[in-house]
C-alpha atoms as a PDB file:
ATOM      1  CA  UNK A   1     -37.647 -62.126 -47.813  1.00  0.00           C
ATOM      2  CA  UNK A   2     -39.580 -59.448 -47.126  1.00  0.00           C
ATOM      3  CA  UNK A   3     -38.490 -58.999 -43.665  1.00  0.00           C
ATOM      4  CA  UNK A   4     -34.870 -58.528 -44.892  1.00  0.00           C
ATOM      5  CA  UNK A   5     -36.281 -56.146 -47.287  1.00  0.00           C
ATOM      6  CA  UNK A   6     -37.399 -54.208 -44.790  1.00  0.00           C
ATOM      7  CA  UNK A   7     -34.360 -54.394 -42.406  1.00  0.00           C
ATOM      8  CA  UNK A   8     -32.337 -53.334 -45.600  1.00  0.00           C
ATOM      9  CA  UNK A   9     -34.525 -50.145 -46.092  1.00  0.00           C
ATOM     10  CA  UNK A  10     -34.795 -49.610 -42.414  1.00  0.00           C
ATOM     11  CA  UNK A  11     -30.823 -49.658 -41.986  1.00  0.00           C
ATOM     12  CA  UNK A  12     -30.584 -47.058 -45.260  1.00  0.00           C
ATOM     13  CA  UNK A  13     -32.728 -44.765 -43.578  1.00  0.00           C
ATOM     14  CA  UNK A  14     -31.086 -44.698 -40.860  1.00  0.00           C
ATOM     15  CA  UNK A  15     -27.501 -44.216 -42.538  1.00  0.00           C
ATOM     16  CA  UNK A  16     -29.336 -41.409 -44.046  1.00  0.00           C
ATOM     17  CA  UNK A  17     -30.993 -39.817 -41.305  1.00  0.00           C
ATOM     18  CA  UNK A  18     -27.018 -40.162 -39.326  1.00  0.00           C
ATOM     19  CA  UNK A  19     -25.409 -38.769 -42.582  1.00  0.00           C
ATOM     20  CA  UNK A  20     -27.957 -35.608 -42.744  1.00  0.00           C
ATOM     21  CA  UNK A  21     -27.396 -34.571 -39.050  1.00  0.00           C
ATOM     22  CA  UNK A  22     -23.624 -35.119 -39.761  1.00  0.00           C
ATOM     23  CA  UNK A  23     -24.344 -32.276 -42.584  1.00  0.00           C
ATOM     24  CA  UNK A  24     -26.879 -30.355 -40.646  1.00  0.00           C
ATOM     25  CA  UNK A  25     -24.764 -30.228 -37.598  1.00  0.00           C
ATOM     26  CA  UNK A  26     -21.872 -29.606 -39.563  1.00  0.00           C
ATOM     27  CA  UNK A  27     -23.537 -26.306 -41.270  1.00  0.00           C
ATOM     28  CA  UNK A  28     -25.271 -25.020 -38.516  1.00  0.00           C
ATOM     29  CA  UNK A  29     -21.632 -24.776 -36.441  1.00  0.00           C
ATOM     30  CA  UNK A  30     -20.500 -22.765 -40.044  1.00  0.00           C
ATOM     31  CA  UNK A  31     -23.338 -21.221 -40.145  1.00  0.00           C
ATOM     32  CA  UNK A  32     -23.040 -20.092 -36.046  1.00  0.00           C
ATOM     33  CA  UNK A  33     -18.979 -19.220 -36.932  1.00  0.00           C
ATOM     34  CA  UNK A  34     -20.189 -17.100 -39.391  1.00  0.00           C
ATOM     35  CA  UNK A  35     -23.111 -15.487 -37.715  1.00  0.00           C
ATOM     36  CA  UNK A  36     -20.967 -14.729 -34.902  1.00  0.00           C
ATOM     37  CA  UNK A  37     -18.646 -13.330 -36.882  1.00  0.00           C
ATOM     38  CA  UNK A  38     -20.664 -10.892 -38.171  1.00  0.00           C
ATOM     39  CA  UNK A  39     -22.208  -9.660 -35.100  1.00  0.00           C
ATOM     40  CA  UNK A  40     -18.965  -9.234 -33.450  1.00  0.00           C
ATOM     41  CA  UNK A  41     -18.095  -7.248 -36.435  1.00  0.00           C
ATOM     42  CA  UNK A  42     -20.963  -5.021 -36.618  1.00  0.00           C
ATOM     43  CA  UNK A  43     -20.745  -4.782 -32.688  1.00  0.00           C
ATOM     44  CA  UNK A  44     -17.360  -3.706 -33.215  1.00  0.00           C
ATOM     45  CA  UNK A  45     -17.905  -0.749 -35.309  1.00  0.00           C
ATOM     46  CA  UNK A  46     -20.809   0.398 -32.667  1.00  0.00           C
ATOM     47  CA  UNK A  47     -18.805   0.011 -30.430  1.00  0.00           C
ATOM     48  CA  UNK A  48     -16.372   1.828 -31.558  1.00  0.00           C
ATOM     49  CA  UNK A  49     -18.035   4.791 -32.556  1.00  0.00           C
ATOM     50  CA  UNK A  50     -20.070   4.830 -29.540  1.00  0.00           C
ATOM     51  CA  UNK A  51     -16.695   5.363 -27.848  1.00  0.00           C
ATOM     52  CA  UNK A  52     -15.793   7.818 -30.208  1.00  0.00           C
ATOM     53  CA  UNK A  53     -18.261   9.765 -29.508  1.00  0.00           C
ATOM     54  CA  UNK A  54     -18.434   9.501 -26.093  1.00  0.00           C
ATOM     55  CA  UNK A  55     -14.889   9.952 -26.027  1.00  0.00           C
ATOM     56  CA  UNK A  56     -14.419  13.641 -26.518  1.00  0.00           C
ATOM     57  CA  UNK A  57     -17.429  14.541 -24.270  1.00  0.00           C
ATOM     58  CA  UNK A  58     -15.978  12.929 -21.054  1.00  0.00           C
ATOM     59  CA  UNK A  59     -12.196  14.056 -21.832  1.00  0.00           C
ATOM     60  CA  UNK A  60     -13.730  17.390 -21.609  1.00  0.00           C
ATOM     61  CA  UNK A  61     -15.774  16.273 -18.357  1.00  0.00           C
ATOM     62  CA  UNK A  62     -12.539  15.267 -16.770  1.00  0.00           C
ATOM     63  CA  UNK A  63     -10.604  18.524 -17.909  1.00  0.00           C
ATOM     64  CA  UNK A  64     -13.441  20.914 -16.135  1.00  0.00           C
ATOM     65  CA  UNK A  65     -13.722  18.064 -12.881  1.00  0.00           C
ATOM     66  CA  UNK A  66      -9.538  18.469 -12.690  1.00  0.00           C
ATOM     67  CA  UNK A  67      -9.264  22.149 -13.513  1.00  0.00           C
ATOM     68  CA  UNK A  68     -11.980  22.344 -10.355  1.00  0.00           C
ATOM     69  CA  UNK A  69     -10.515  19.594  -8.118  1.00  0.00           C
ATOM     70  CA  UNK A  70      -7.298  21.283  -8.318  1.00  0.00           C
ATOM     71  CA  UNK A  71      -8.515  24.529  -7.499  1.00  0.00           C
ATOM     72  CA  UNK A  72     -10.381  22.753  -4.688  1.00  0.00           C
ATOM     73  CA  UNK A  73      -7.504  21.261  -3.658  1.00  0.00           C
ATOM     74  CA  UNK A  74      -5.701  24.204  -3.610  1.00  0.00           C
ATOM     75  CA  UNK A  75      -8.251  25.984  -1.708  1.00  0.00           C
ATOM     76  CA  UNK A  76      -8.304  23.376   1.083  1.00  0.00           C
ATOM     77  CA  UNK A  77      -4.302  22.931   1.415  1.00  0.00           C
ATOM     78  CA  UNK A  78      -4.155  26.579   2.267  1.00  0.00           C
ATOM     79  CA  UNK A  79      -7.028  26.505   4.653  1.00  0.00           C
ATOM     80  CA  UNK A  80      -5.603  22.947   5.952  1.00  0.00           C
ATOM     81  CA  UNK A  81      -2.424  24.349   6.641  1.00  0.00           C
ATOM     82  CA  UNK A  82      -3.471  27.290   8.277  1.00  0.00           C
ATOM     83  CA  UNK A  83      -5.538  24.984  10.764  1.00  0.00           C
ATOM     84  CA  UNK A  84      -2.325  22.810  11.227  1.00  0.00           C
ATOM     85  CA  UNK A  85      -0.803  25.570  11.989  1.00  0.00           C
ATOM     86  CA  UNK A  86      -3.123  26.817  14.770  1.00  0.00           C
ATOM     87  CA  UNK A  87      -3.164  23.949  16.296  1.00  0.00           C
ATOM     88  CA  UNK A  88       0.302  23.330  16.146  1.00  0.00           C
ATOM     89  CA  UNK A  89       0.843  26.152  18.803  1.00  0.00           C
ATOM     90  CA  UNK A  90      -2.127  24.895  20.745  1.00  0.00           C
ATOM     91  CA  UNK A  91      -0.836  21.765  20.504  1.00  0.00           C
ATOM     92  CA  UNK A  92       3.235  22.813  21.914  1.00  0.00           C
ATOM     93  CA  UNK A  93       1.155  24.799  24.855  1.00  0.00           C
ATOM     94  CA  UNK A  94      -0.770  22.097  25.960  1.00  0.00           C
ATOM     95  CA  UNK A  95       2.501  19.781  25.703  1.00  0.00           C
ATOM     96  CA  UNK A  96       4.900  22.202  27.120  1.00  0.00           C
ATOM     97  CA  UNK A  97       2.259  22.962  29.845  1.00  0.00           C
ATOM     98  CA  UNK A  98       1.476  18.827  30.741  1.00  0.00           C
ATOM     99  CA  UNK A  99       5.744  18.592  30.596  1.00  0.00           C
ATOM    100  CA  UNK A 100       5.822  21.094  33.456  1.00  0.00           C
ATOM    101  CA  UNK A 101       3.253  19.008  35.280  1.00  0.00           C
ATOM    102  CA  UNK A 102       4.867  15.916  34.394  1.00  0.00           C
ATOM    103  CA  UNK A 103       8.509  16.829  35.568  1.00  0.00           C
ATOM    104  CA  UNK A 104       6.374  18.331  39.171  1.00  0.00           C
ATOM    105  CA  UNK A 105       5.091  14.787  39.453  1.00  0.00           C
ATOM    106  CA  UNK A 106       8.454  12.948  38.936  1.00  0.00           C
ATOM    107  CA  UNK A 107      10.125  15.172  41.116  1.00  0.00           C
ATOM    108  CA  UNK A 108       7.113  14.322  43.624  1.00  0.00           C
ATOM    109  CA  UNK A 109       7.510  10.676  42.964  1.00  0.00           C
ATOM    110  CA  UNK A 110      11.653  10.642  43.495  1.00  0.00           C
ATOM    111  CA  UNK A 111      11.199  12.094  46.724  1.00  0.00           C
ATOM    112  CA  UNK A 112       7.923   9.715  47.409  1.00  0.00           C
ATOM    113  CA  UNK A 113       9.946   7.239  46.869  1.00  0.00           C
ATOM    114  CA  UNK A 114      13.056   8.240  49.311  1.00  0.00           C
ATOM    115  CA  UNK A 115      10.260   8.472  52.173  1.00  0.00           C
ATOM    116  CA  UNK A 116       9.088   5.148  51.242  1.00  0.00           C
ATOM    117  CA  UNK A 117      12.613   3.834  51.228  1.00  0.00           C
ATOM    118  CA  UNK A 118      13.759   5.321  53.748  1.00  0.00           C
ATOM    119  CA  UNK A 119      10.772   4.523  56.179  1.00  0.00           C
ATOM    120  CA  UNK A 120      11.445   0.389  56.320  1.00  0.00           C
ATOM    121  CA  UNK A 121      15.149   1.029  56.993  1.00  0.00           C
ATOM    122  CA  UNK A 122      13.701   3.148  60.011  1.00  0.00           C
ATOM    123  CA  UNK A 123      11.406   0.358  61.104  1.00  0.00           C
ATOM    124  CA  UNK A 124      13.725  -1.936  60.724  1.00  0.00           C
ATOM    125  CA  UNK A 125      15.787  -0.056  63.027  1.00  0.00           C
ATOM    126  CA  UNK A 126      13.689   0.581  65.430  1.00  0.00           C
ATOM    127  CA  UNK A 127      12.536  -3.433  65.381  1.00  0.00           C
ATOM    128  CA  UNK A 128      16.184  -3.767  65.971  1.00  0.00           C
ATOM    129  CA  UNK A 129      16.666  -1.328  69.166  1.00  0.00           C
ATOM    130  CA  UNK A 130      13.524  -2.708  70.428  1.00  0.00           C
ATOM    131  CA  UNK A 131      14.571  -6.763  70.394  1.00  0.00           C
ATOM    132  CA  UNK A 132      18.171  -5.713  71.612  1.00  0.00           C
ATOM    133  CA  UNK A 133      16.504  -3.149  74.533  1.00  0.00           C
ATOM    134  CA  UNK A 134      13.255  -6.074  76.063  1.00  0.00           C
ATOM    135  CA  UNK A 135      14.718  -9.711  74.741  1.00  0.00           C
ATOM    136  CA  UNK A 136      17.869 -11.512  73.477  1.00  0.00           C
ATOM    137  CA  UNK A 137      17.373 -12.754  70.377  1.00  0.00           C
ATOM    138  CA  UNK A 138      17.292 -16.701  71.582  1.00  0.00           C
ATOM    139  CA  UNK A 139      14.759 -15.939  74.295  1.00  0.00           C
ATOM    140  CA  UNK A 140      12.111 -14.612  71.337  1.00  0.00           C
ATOM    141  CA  UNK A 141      12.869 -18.244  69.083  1.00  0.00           C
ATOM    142  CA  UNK A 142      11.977 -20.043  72.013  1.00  0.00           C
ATOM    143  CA  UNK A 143       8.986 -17.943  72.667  1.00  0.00           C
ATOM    144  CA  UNK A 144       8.237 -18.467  68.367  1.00  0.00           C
ATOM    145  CA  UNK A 145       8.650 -22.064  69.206  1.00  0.00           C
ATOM    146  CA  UNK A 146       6.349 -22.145  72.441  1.00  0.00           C
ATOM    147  CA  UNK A 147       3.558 -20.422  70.457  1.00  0.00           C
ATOM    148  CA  UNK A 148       4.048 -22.765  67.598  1.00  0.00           C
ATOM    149  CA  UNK A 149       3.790 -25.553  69.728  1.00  0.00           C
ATOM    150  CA  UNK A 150       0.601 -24.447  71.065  1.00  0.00           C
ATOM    151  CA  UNK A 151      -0.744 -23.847  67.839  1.00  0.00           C
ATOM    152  CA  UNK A 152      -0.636 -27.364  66.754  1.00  0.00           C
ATOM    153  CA  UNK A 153      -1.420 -28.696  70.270  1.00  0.00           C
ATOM    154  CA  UNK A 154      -4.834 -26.783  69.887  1.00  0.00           C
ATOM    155  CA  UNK A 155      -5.165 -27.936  66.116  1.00  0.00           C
ATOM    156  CA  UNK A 156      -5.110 -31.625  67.358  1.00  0.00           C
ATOM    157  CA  UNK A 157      -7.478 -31.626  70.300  1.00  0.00           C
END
C-alpha cells in the first residue's frame, strides 16, 4: 500500500513538474516576444536618429565631393581631349606614313610574284626545248624504267 502511495505521489510530481515547464516555457517565449520587441523598438528610434543625424552631414559631404569631382572632371576632359587630339595627328602621320610603305611593299610583292610566276613557265620551257633538242620522249621512259629496274635489283641483293 505504501508502494502505490508512493507511485501515486511520484506520478503527481511529475504531472506537476511537466505542467510548470509547459508554463515556464510558455512565458519565457512571451516574455522573449516581448523583450524583443522592445529592443527592436528602442533600436529603432537610435537608429533612426543616428541616421538623422548623420544624414545631413554626409549629404553635404557628397555635395562638396560632386561640386569637386565635376570640376575635376571637367578639368581632365579638356586636358584629355587636347591629348587625343595630339595624338590624333601623330597617330594619321604614322598611318598615312606605314600606308605609303605598305602600298611600296604590295607593289613589290605583285611584281615578286610575276617573276616567280613567270620563272617555272620559263623552266618549264626550257625542260621542254631541252627533251625535244637530246631525247624523244619514249627513249627517256625507257631510260626511267632501266634506272628503276636497277634500283630494285640493288635493293634485293
Amino acid at each position: 500500500m505504501r508502494l502505490e502511495r508512493l507511485a501515486v505521489l511520484r506520478l503527481t510530481v511529475l504531472r506537476l513538474a511537466v505542467a510548470r515547464f509547459a508554463v515556464v516555457r510558455r512565458f519565457a517565449v512571451l516574455r522573449f516576444a516581448v523583450l524583443r520587441l522592445a529592443v527592436l523598438r528602442r533600436f529603432a528610434v537610435l537608429r533612426l536618429a543616428v541616421v538623422r543625424f548623420f544624414a545631413v552631414p554626409r549629404f553635404a559631404v557628397d555635395r562638396l565631393f560632386a561640386v569637386l569631382r565635376f570640376a575635376v572632371l571637367r578639368f581632365f576632359a579638356v586636358l584629355r581631349f587636347a591629348v587625343d587630339r595630339f595624338f590624333a595627328v601623330l597617330r594619321f602621320a604614322v598611318v598615312r606614313f606605314f600606308a605609303v610603305l605598305r602600298f611600296a611593299v604590295l607593289r613589290f610583292a605583285v611584281e615578286r610574284f610575276a617573276v616567280v610566276r613567270l620563272a617555272p613557265v620559263r623552266r618549264e620551257a626550257v625542260e621542254r626545248l631541252a627533251e625535244d633538242l637530246f631525247a624523244p620522249p619514249d627513249l627517256l621512259r625507257v631510260f626511267e624504267l632501266l634506272l628503276a629496274i636497277n634500283v630494285l635489283l640493288f635493293g634485293v641483293c
